[in-house]
C-alpha atoms as a PDB file:
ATOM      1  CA  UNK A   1     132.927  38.121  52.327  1.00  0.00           C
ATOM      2  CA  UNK A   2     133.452  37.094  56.151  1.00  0.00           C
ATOM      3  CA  UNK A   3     131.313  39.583  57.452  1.00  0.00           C
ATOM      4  CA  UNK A   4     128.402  38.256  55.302  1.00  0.00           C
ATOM      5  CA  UNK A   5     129.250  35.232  56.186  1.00  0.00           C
ATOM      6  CA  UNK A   6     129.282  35.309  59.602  1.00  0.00           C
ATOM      7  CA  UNK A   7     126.358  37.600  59.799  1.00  0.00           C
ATOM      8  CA  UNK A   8     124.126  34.733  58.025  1.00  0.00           C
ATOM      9  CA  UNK A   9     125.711  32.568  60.336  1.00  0.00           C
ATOM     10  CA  UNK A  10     124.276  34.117  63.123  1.00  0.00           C
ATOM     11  CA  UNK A  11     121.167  34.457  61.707  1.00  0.00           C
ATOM     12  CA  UNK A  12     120.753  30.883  61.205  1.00  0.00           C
ATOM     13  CA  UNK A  13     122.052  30.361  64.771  1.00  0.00           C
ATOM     14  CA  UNK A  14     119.394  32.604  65.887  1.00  0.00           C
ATOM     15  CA  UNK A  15     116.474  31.258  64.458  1.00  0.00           C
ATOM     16  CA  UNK A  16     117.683  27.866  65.091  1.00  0.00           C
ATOM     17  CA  UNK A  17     117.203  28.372  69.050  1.00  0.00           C
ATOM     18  CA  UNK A  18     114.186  30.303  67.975  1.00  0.00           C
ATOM     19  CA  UNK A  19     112.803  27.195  65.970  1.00  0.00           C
ATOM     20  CA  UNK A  20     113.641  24.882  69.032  1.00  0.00           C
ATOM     21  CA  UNK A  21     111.050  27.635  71.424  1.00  0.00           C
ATOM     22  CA  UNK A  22     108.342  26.912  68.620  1.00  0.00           C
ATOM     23  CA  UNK A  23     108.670  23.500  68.649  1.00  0.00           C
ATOM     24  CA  UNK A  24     107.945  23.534  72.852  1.00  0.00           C
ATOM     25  CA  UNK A  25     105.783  26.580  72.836  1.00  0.00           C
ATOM     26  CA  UNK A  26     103.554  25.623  70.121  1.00  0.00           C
ATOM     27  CA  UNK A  27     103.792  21.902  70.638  1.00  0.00           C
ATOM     28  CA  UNK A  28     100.058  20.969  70.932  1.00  0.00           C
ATOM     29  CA  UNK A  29      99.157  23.042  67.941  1.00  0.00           C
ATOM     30  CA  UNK A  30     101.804  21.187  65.594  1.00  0.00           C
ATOM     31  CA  UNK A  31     100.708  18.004  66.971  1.00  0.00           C
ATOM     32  CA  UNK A  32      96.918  19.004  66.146  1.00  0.00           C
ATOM     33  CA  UNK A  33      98.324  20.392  62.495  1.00  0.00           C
ATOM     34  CA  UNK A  34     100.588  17.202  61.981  1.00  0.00           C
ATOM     35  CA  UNK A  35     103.664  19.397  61.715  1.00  0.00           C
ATOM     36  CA  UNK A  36     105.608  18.291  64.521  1.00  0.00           C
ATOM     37  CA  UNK A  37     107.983  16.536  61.558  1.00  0.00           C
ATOM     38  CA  UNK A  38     108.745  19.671  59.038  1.00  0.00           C
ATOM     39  CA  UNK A  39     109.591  21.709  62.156  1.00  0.00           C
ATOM     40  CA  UNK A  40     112.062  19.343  63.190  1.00  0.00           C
ATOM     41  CA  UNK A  41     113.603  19.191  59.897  1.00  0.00           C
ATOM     42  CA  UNK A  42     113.562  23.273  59.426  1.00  0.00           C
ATOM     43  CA  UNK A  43     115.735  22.691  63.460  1.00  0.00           C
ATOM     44  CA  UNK A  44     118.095  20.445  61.420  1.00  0.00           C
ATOM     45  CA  UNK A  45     118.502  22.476  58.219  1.00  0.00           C
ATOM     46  CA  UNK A  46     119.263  25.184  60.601  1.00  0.00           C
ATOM     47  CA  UNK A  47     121.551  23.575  62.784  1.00  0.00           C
ATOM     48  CA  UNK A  48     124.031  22.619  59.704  1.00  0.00           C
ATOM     49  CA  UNK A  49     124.323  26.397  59.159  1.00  0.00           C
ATOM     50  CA  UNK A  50     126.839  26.196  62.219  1.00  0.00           C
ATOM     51  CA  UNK A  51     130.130  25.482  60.697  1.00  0.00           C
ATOM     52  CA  UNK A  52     133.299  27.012  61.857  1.00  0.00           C
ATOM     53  CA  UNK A  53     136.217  26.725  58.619  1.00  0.00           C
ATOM     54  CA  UNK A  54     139.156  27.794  59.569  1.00  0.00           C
ATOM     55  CA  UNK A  55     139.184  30.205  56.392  1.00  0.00           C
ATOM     56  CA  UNK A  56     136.275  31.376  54.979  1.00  0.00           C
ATOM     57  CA  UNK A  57     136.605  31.126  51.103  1.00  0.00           C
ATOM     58  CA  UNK A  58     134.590  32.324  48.063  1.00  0.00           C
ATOM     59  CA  UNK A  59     135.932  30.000  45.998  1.00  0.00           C
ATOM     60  CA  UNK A  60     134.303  29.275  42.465  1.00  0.00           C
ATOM     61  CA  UNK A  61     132.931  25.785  41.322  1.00  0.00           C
ATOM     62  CA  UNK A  62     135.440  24.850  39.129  1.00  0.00           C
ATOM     63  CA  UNK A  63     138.484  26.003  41.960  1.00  0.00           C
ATOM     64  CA  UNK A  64     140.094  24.168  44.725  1.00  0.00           C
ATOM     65  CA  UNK A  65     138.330  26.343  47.350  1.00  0.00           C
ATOM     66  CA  UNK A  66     135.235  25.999  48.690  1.00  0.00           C
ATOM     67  CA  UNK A  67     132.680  28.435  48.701  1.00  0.00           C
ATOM     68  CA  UNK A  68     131.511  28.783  52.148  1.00  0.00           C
ATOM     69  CA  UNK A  69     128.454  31.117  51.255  1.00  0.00           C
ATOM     70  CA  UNK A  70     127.197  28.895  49.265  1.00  0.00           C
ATOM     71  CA  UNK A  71     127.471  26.498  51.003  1.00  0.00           C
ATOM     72  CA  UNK A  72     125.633  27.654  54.488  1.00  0.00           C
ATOM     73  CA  UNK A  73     122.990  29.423  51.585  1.00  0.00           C
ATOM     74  CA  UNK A  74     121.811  25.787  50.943  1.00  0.00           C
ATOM     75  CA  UNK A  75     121.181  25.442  54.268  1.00  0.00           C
ATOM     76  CA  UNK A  76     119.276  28.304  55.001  1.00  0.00           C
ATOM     77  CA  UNK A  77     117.447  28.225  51.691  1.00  0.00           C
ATOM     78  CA  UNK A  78     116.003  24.645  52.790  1.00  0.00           C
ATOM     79  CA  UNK A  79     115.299  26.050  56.364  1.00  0.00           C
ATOM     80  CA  UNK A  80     113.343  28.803  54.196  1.00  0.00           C
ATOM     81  CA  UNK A  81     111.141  26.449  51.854  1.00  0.00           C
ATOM     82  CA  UNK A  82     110.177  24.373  54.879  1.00  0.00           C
ATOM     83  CA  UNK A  83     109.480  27.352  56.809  1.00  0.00           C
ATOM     84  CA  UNK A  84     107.034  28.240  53.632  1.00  0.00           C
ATOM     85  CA  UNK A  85     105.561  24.489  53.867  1.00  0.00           C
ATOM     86  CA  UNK A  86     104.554  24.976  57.599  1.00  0.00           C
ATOM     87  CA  UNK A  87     103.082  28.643  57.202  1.00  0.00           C
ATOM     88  CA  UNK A  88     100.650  26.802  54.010  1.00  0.00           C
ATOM     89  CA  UNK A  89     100.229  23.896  56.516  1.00  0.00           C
ATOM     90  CA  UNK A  90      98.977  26.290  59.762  1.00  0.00           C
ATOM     91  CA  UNK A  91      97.227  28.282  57.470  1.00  0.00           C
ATOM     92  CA  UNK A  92      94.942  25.298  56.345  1.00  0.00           C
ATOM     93  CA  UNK A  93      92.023  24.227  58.553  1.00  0.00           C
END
C-alpha cells in the first residue's frame, strides 16, 4: 500500500506547484472570473496531501491504526470537487 501511497502523494505534490503557476499565470483571468478564492483553496487542499508518517498504515475504522490512504484521499478528493467548481466557473460567461 506504500507505493500507492506515495505515488498519490506525489501527485498531489505535483499539481500543488502546478496550481500555485495557475494562480500567477492566469491571475488576471481569475480576478475577471472571481475565482481567485476557490483556487487558493484547491492550493490548500493540495498542500495537506504532504504528510510524511513515519509508517504508512491501512488501518480500518474501527482499529488503532490510521489509514493513511484515506486519509490523503480526502484531500485530494476536495482538491478534485473544487477543481470541478472552477472548470463550471471559467466555463460560464
Amino acid at each position: 500500500i506504500d507505493d500507492n501511497f506515495y505515488y498519490a502523494q506525489g501527485v498531489g505534490y505535483a499539481l500543488y506547484h502546478l496550481m500555485q503557476a495557475v494562480r500567477i499565470d492566469f491571475a488576471p483571468v481569475l480576478k475577471d472570473k472571481n475565482a481567485e478564492v476557490i483556487v487558493d483553496e484547491i492550493i490548500a487542499s493540495l498542500a495537506e496531501t504532504y504528510f510524511e508518517p513515519l509508517l504508512v498504515t491501512n488501518g480500518g475504522k474501527g482499529g488503532i491504526l490510521a489509514n493513511h490512504s484515506n486519509n490523503l484521499r480526502v484531500f485530494l478528493d476536495d482538491a478534485r470537487q473544487k477543481t470541478n467548481s472552477l472548470i463550471t466557473i471559467l466555463m460560464q460567461g
